[in-house]
C-alpha atoms as a PDB file:
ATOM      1  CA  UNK A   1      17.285  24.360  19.260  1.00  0.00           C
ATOM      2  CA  UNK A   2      19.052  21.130  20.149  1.00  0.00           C
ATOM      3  CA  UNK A   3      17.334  19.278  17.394  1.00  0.00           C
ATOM      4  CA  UNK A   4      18.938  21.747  14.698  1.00  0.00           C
ATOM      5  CA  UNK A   5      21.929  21.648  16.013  1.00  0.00           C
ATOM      6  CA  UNK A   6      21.798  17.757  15.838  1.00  0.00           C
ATOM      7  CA  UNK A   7      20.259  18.049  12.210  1.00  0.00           C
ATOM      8  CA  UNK A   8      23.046  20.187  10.980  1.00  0.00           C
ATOM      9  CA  UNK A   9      26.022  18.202  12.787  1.00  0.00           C
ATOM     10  CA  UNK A  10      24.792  14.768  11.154  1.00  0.00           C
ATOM     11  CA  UNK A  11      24.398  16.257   7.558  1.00  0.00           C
ATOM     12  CA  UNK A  12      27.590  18.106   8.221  1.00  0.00           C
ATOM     13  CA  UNK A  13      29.188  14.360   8.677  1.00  0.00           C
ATOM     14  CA  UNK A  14      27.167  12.931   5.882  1.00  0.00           C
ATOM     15  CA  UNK A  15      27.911  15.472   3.309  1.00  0.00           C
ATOM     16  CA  UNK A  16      32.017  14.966   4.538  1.00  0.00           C
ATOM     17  CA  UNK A  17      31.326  11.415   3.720  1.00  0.00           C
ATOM     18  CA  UNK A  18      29.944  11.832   0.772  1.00  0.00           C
ATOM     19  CA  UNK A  19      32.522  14.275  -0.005  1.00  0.00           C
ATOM     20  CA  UNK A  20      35.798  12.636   1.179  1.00  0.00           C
ATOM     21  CA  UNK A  21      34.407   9.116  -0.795  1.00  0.00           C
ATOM     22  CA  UNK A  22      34.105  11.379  -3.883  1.00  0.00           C
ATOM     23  CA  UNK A  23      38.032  11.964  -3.774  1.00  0.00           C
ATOM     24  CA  UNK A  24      38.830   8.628  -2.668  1.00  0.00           C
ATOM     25  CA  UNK A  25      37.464   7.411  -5.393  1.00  0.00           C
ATOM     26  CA  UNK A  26      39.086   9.866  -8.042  1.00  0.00           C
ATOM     27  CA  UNK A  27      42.413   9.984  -6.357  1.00  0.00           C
ATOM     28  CA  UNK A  28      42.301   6.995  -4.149  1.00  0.00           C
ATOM     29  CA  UNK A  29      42.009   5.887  -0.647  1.00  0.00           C
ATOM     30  CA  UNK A  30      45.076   6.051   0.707  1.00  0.00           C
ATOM     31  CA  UNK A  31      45.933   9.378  -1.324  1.00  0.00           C
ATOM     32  CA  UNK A  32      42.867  11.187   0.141  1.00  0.00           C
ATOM     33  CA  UNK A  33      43.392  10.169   4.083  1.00  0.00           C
ATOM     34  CA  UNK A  34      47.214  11.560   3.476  1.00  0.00           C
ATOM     35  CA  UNK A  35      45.212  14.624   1.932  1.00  0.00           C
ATOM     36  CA  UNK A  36      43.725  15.051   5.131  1.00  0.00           C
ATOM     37  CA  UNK A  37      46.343  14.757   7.106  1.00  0.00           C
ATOM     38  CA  UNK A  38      48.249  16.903   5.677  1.00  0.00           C
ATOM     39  CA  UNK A  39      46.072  19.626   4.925  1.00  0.00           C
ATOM     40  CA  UNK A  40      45.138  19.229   8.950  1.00  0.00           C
ATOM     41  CA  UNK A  41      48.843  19.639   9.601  1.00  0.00           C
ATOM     42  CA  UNK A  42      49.949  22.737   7.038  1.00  0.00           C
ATOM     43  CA  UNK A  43      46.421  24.251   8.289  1.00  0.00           C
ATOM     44  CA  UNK A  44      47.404  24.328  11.827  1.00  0.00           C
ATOM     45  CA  UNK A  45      50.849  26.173  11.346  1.00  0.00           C
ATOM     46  CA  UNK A  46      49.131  28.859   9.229  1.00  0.00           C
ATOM     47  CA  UNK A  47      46.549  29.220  12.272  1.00  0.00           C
ATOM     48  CA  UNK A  48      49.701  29.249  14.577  1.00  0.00           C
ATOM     49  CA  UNK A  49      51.600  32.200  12.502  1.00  0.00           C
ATOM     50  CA  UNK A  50      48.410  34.116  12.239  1.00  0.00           C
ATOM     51  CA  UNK A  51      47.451  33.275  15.635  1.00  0.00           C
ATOM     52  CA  UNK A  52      50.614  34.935  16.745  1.00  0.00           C
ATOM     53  CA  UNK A  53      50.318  37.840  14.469  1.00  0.00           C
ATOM     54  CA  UNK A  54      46.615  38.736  15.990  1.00  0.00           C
ATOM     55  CA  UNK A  55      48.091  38.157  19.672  1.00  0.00           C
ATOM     56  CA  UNK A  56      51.232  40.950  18.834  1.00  0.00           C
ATOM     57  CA  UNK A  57      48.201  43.162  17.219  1.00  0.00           C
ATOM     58  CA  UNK A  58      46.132  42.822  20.405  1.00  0.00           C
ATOM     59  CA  UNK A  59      48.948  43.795  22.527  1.00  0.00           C
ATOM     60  CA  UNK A  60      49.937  47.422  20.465  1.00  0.00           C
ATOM     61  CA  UNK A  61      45.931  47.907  20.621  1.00  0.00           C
ATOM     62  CA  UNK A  62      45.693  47.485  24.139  1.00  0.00           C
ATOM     63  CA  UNK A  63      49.042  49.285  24.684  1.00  0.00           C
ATOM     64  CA  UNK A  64      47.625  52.094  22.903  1.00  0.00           C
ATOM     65  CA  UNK A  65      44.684  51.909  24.859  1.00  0.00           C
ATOM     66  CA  UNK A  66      42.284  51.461  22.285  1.00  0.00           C
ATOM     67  CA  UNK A  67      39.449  49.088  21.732  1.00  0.00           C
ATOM     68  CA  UNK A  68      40.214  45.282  20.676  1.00  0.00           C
ATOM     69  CA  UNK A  69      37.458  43.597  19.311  1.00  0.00           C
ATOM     70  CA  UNK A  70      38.523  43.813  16.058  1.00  0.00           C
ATOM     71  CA  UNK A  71      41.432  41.568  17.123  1.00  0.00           C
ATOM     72  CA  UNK A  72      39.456  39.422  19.252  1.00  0.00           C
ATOM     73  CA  UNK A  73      37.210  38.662  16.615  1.00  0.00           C
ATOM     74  CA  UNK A  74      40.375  37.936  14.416  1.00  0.00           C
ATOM     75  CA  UNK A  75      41.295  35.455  17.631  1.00  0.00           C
ATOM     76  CA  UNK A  76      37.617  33.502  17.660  1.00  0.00           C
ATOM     77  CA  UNK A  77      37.694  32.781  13.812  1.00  0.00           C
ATOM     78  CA  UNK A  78      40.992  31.502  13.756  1.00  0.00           C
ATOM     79  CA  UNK A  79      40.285  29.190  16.597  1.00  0.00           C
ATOM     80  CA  UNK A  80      37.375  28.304  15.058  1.00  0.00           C
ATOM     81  CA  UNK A  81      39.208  27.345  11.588  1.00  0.00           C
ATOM     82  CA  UNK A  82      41.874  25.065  13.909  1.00  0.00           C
ATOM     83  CA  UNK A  83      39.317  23.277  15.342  1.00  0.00           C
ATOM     84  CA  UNK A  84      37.776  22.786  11.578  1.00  0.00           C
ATOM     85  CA  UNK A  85      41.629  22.092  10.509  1.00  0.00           C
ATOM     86  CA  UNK A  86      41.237  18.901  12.914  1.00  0.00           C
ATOM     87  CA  UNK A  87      38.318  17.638  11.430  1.00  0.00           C
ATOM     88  CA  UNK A  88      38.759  15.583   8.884  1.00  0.00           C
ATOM     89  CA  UNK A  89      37.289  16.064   5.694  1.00  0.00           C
ATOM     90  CA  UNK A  90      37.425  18.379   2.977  1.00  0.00           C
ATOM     91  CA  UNK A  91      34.298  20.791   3.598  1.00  0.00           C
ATOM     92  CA  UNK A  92      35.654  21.556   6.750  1.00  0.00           C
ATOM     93  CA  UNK A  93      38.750  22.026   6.012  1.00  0.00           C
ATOM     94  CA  UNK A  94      37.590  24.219   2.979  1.00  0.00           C
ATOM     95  CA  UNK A  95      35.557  26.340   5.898  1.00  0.00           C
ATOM     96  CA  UNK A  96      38.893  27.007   7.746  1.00  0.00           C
ATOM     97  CA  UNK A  97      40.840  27.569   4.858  1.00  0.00           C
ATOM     98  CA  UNK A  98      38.349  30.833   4.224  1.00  0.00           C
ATOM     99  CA  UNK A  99      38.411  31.476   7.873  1.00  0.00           C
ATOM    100  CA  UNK A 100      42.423  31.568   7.580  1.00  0.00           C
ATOM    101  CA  UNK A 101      42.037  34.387   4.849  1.00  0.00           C
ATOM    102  CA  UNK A 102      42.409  37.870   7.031  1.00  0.00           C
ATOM    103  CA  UNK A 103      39.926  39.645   4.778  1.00  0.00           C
ATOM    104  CA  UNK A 104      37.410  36.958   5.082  1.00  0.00           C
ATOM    105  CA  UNK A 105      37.458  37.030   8.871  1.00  0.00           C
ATOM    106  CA  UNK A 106      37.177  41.077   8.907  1.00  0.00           C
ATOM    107  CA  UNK A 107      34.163  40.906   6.522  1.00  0.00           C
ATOM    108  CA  UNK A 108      32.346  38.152   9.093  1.00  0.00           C
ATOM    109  CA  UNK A 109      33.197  40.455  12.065  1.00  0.00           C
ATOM    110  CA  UNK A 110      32.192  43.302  10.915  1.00  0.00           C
ATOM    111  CA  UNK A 111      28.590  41.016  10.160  1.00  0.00           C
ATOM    112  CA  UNK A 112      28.792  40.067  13.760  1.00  0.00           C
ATOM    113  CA  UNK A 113      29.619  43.419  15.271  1.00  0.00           C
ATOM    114  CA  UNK A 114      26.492  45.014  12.913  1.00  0.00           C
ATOM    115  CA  UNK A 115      24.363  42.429  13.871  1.00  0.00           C
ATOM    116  CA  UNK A 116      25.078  43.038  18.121  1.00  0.00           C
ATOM    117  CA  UNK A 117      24.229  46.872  17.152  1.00  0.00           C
ATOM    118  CA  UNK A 118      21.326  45.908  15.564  1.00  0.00           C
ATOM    119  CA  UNK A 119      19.946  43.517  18.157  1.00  0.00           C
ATOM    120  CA  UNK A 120      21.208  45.781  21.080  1.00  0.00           C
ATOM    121  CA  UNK A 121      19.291  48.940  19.383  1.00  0.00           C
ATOM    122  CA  UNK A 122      16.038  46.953  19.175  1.00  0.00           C
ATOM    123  CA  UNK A 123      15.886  45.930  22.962  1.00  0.00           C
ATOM    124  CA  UNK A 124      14.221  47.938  25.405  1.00  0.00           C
ATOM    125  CA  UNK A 125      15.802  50.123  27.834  1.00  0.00           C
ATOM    126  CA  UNK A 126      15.121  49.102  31.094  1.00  0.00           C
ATOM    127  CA  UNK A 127      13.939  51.779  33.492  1.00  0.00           C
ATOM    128  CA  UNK A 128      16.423  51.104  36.057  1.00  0.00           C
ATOM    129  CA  UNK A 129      19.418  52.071  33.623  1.00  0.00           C
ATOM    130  CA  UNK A 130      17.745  55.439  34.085  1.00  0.00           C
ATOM    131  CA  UNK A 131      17.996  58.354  36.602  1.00  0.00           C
ATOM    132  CA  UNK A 132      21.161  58.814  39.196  1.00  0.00           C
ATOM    133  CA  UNK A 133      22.326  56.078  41.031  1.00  0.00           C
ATOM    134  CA  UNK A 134      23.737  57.246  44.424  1.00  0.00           C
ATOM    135  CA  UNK A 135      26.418  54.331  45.806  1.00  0.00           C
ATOM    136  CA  UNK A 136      26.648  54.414  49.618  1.00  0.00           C
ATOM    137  CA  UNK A 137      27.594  52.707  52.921  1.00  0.00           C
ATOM    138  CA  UNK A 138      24.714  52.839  55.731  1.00  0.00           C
ATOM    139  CA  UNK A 139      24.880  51.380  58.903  1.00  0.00           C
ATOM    140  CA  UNK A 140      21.793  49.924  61.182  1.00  0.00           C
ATOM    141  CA  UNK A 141      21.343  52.493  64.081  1.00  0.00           C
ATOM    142  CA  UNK A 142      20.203  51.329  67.461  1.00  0.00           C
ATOM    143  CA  UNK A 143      16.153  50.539  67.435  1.00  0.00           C
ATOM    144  CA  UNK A 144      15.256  52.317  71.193  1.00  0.00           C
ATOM    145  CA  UNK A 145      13.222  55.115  70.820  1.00  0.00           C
ATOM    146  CA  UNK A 146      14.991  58.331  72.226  1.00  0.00           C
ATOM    147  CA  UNK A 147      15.017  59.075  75.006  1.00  0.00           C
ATOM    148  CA  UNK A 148      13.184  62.026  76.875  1.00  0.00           C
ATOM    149  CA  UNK A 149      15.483  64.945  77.642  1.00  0.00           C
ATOM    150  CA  UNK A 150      14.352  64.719  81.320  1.00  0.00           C
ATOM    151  CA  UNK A 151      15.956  61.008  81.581  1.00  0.00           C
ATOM    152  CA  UNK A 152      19.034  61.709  80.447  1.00  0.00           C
ATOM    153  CA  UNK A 153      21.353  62.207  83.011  1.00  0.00           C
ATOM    154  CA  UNK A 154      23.409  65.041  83.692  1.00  0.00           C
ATOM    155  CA  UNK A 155      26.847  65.184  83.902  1.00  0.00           C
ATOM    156  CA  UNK A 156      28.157  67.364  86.591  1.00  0.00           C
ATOM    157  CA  UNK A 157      31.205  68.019  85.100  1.00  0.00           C
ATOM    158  CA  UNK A 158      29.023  69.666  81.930  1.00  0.00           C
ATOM    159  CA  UNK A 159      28.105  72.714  81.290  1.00  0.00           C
ATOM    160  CA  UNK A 160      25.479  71.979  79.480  1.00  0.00           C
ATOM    161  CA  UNK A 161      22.139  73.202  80.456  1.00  0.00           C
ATOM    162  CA  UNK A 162      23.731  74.853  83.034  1.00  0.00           C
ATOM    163  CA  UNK A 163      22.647  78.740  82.791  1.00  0.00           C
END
């Protein structure tokens, strides 16, 4: 698993190269590295007002005492396409740009949430989710064996086994 990741994060930087040289040299250097910036800039104050927007629509869901996923899920994407709005380059920002898109982060959510249903549905219940559980409080009682009901001595202040 570490080795794909490490394959996809160093074609990931070559194809940005390859990319952002592409534009440098249509548009030029300097041109394309202001491109950047400011596409890193104007993408992190639309991930800002729709960051705000999903935190007000998390709040009237919770208030309302209904589920939020779908909001959280609207939260992880759009700090996902920030962090892709700080990378420079253009396929990145291209990612976050789709990520920014409300529609486009619904459509991947609802992919995530059917794929957990999916996965979850395929596992194997485990036997102790079964049955009643009974939740308690014991405490250790002392270990002597009883004692024999000739030992015990009588109170003479007791009625007891007193005819």
């Amino acid at each position: 698993m570490p080795l794909i990741f490490l394959a996809i994060l160093i074609t990931g930087i070559y194809l940005e190269f390859l990319v952002f040289a592409e534009v440098a040299g249509e548009i030029g250097s300097l041109t394309a590295i202001a491109l950047t910036i400011l596409t890193a800039v104007l993408g992190l104050y639309i991930i800002r007002q729709e960051g705000i927007q999903v935190l007000g629509n998390l709040k009237n869901t919770v208030d309302r005492g209904e589920s939020p996923v779908s909001e959280l899920i609207h939260g992880f994407f759009l700090a996902i396409a920030g962090f892709f709005f700080l990378l420079p380059g253009f396929i990145t920002d291209g990612i976050a740009i789709l990520l920014a898109i409300a529609p486009v982060r619904a459509m991947l959510g609802n992919m995530m949430v059917d794929a957990a249903k999916k996965s979850h549905a395929s596992r194997p219940r485990s036997s102790y989710s079964e049955g009643i559980i009974i939740d308690g409080e014991f405490e250790e009682a002392d270990t002597k064996p009883a004692e024999k009901p000739e030992e015990i001595e009588k109170d003479p202040n007791s009625d007891r086994g007193n005819p």
